[in-house]
N, C-alpha and C. Protein backbone atom coordinates (compact mmCIF):
# COMPACT_ATOMS: atom_id res chain seq x y z
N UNK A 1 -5.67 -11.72 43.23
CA UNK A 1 -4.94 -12.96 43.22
C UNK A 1 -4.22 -13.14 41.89
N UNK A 2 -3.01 -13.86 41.79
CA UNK A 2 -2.26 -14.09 40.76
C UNK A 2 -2.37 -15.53 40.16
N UNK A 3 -2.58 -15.12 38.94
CA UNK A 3 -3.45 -16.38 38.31
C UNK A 3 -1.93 -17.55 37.78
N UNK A 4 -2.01 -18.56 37.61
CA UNK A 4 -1.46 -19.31 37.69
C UNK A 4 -1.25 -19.75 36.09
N UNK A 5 0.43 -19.08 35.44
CA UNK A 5 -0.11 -19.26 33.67
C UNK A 5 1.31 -20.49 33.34
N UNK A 6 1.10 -21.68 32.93
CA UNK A 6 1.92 -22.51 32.62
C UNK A 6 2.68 -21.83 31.93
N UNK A 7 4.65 -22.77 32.13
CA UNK A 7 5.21 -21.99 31.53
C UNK A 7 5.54 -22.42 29.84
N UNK A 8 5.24 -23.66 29.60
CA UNK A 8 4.69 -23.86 28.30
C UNK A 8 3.70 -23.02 27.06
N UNK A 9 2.53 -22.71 28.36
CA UNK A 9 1.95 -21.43 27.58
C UNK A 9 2.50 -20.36 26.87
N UNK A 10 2.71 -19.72 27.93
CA UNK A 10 3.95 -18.47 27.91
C UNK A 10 4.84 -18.66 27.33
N UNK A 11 5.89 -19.71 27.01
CA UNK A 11 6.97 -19.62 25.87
C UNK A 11 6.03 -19.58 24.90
N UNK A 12 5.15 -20.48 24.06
CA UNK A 12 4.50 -20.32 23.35
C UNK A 12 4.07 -19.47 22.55
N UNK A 13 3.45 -18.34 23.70
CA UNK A 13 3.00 -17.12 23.16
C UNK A 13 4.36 -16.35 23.00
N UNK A 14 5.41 -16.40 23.12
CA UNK A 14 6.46 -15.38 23.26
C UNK A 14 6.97 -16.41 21.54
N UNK A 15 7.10 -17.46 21.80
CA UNK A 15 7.56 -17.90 20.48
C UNK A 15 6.97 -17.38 19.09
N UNK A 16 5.33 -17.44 19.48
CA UNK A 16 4.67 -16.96 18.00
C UNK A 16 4.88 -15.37 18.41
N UNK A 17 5.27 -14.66 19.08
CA UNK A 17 5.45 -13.13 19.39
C UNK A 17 6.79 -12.64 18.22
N UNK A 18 8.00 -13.65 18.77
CA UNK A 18 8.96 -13.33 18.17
C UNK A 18 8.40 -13.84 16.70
N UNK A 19 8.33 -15.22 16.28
CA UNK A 19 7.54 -15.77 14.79
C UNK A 19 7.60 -14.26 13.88
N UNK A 20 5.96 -13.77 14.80
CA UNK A 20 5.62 -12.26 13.85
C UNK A 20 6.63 -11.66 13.83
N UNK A 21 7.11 -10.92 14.58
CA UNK A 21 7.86 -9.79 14.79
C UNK A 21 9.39 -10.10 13.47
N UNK A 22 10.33 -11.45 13.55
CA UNK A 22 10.98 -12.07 12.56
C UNK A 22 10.85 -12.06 11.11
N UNK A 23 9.47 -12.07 11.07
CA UNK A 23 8.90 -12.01 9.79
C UNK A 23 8.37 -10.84 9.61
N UNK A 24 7.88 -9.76 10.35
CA UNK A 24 7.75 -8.47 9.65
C UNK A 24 9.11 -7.99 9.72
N UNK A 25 9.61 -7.75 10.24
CA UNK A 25 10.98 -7.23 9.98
C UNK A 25 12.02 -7.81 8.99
N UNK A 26 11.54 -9.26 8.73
CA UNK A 26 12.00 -9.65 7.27
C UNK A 26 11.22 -9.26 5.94
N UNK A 27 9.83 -8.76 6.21
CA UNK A 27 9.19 -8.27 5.31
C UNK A 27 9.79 -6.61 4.58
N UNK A 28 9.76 -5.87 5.81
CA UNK A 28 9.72 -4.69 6.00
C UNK A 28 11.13 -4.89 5.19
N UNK A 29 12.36 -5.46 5.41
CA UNK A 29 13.88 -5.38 5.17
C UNK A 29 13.85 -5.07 3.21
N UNK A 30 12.85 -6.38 3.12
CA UNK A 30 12.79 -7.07 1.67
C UNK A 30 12.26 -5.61 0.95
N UNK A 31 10.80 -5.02 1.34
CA UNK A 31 10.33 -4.54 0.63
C UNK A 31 11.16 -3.27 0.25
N UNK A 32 12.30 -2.61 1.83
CA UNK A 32 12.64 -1.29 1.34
C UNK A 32 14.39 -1.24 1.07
N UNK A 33 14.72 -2.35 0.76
CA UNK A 33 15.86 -2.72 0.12
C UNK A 33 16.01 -3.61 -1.12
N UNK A 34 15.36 -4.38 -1.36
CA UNK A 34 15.45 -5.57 -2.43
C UNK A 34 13.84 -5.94 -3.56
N UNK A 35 12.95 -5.15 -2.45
CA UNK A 35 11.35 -5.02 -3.50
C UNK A 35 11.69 -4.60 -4.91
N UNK A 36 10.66 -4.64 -5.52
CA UNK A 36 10.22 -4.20 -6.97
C UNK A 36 10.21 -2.58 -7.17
N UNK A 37 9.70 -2.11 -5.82
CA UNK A 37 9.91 -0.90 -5.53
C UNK A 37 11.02 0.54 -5.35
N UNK A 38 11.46 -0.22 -4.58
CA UNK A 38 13.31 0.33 -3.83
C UNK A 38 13.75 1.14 -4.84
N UNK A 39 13.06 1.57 -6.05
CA UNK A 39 13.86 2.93 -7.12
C UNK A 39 12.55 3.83 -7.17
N UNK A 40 11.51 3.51 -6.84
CA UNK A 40 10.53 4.50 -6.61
C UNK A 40 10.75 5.60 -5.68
N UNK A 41 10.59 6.60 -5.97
CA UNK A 41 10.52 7.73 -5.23
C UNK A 41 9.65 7.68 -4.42
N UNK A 42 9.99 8.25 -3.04
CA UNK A 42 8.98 8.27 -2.19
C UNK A 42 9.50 8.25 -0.82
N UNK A 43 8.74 8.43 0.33
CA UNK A 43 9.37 8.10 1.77
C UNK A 43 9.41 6.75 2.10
N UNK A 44 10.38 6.19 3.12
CA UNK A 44 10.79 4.63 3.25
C UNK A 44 9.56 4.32 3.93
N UNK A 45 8.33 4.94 4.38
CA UNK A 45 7.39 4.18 5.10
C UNK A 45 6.61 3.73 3.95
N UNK A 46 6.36 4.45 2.92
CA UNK A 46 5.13 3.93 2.12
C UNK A 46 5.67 2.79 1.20
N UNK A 47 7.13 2.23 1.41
CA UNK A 47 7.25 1.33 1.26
C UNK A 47 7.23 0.01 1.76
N UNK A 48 7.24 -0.47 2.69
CA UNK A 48 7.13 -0.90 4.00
C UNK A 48 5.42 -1.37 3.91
N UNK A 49 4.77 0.01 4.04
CA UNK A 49 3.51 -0.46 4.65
C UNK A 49 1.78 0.50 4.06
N UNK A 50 0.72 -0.23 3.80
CA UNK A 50 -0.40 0.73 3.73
C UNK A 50 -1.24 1.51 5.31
N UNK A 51 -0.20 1.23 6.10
CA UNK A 51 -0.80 1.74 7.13
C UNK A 51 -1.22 3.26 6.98
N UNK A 52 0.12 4.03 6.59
CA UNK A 52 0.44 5.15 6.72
C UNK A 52 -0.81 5.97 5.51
N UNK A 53 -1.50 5.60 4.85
CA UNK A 53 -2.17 5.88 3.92
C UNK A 53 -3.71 5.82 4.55
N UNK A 54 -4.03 4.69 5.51
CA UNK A 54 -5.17 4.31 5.94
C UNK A 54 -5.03 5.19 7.24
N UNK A 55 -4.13 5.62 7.71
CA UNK A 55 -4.22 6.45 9.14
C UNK A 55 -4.65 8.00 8.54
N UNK A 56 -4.11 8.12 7.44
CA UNK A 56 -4.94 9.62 7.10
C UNK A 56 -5.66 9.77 6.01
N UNK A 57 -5.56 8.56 5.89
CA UNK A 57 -7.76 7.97 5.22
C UNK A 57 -8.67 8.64 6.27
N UNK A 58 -8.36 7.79 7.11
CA UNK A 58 -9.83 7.93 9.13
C UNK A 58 -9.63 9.07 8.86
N UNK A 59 -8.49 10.26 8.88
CA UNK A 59 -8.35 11.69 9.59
C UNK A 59 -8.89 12.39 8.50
N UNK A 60 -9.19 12.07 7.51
CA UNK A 60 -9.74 12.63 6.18
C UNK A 60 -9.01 13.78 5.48
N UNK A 61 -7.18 13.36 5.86
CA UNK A 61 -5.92 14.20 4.96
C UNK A 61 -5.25 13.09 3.53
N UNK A 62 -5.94 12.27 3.43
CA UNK A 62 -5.16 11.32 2.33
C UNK A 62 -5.08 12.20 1.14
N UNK A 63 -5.92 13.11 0.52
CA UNK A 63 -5.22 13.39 -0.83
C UNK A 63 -4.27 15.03 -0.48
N UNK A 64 -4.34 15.36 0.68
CA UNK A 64 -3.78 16.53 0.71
C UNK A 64 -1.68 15.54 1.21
N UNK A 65 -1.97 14.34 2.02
CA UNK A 65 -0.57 13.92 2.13
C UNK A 65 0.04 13.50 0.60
N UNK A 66 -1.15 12.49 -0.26
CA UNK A 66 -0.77 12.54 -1.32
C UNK A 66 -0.27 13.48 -2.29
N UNK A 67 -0.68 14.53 -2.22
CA UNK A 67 -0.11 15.85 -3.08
C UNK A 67 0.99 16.40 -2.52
N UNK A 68 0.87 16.49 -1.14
CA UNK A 68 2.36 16.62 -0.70
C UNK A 68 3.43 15.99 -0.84
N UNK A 69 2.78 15.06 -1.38
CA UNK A 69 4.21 13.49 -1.69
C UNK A 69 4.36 14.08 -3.15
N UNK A 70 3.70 14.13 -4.07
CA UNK A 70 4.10 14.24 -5.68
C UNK A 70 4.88 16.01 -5.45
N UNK A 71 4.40 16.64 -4.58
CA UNK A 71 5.08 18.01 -4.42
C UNK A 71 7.01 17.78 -4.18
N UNK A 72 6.73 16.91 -3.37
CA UNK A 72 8.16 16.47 -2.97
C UNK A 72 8.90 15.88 -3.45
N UNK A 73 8.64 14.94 -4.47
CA UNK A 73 9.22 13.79 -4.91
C UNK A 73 9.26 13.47 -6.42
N UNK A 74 8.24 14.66 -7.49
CA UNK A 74 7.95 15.01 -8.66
C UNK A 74 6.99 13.97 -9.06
N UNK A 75 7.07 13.79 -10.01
CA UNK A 75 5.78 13.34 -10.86
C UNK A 75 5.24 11.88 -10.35
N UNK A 76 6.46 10.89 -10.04
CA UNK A 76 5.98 9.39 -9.68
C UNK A 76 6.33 9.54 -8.01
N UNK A 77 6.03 8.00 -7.50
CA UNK A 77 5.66 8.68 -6.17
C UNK A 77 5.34 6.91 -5.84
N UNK A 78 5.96 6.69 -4.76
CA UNK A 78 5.62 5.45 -3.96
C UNK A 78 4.53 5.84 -3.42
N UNK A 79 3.09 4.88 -3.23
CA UNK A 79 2.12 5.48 -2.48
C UNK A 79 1.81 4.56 -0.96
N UNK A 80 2.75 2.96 -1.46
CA UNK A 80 2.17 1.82 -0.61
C UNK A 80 3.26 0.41 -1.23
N UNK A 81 3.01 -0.50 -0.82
CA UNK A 81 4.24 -1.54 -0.85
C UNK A 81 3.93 -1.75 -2.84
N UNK A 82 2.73 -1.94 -2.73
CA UNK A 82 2.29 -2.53 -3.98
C UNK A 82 1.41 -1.25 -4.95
N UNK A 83 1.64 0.55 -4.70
CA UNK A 83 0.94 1.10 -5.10
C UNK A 83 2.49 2.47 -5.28
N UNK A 84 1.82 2.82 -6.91
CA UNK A 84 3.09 3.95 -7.54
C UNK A 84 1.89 4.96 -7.81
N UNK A 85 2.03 6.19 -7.56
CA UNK A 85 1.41 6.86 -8.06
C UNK A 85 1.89 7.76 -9.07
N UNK A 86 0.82 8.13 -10.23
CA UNK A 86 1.10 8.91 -11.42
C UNK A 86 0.97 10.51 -10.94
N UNK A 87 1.77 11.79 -11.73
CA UNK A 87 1.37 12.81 -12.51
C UNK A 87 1.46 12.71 -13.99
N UNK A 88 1.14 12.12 -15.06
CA UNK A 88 1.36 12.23 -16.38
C UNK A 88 0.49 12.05 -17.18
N UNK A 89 0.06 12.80 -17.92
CA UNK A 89 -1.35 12.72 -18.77
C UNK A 89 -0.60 11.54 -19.93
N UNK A 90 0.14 11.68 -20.36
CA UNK A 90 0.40 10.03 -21.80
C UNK A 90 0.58 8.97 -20.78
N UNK A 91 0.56 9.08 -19.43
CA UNK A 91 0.73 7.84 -18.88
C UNK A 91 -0.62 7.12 -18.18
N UNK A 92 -1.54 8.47 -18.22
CA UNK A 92 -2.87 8.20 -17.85
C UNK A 92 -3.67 7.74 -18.93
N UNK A 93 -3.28 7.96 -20.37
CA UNK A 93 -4.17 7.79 -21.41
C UNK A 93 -3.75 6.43 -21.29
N UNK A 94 -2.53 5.49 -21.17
CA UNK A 94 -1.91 4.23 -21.19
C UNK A 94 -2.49 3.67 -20.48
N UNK A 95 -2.79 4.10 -19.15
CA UNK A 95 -3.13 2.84 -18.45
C UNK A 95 -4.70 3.07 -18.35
N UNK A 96 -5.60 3.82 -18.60
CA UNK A 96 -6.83 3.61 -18.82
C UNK A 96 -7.00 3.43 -20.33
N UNK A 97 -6.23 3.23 -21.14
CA UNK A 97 -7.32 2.94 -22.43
C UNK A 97 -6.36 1.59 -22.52
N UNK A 98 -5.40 1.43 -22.71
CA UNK A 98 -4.55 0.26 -23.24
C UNK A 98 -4.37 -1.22 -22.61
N UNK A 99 -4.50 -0.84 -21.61
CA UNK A 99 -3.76 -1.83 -20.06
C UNK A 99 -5.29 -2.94 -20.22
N UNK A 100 -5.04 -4.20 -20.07
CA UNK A 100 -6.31 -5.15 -20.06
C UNK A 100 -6.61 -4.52 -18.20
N UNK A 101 -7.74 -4.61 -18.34
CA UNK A 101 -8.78 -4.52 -17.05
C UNK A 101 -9.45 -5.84 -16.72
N UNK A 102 -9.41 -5.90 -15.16
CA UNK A 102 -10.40 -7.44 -14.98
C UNK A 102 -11.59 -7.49 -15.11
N UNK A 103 -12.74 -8.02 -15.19
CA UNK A 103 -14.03 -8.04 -15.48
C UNK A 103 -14.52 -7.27 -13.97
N UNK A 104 -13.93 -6.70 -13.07
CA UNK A 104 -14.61 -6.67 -11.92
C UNK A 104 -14.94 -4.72 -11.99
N UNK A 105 -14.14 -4.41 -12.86
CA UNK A 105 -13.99 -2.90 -13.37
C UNK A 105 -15.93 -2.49 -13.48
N UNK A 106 -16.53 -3.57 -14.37
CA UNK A 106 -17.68 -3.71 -14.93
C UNK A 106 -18.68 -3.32 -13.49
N UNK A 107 -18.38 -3.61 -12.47
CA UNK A 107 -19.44 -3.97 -11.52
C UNK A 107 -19.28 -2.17 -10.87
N UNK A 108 -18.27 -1.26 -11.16
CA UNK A 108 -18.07 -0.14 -10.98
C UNK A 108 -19.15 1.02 -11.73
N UNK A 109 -19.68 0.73 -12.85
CA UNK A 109 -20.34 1.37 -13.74
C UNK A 109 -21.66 2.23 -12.92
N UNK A 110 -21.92 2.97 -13.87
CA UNK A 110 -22.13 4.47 -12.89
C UNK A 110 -23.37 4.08 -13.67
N UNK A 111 -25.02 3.50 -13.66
CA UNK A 111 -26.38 3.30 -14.43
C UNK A 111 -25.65 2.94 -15.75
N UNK A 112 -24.89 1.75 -15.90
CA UNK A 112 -24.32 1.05 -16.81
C UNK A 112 -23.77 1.69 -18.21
N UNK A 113 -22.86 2.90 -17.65
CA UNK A 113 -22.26 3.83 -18.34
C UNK A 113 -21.17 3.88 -17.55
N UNK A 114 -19.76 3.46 -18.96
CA UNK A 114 -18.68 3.44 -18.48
C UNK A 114 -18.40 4.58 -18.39
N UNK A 115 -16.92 5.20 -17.67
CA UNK A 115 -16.36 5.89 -17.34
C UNK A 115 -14.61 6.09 -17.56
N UNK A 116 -13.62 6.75 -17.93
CA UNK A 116 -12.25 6.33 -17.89
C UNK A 116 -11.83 5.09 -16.97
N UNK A 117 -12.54 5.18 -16.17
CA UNK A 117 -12.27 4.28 -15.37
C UNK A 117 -12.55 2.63 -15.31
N UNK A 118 -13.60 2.81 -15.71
CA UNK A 118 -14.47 1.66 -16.16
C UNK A 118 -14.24 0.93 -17.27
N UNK A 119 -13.50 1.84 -18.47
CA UNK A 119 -13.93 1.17 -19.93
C UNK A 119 -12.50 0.38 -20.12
N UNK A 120 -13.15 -0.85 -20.29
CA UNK A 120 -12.07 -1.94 -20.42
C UNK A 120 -11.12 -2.05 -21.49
């Protein structure tokens, strides 16, 4: 039997359908034309979105796509809307020794021994 769906409902849901869809595609526009990003090297998806990073997280290829990205694209490297990735050792000494860290770095500590990573 065919269920009986008001048509109030149904615009509704088609209204907040289009809503999303308006707004990611105004997202998506912003980030890979007019973002902070848009001079980073890299492919136009990992600007856009962390999907593409978390889909071959699950498949357990993320650092082999990652190396294929710095292979391609040289040393810097779009990784995600809000993520650049490094090859540079003076740029690694910068942002782990120099760069302020948030207190949440602390809760990382390996039997309360920092690490490059760790030390604020």
């Amino acid at each position: 039997m065919d269920e009986y769906i008001p048509s109030s409902i149904s615009s509704f849901g088609l209204s907040i359908a289009a809503s999303v869809g308006a707004y990611s595609v105004a997202l998506w526009t912003y980030r890979l034309w007019f973002g902070p990003l848009k001079d980073v090297p890299g492919p136009w998806y990992t600007k856009i979105s962390d999907s593409w990073i978390s889909l071959n997280a699950l498949a357990l290829r993320q650092c082999h796509k990652i190396d294929s990205l710095f292979n391609k694209y040289g040393p810097v490297v779009c990784l995600g809307p809000n993520k650049v990735g490094f090859l540079d050792a003076a740029a690694t000494k910068i942002v782990y020794s120099r760069l302020p860290k948030d207190l949440y770095y602390q809760y990382l500590r390996q039997s309360g021994i920092d690490s490059s990573f760790t030390t604020l």
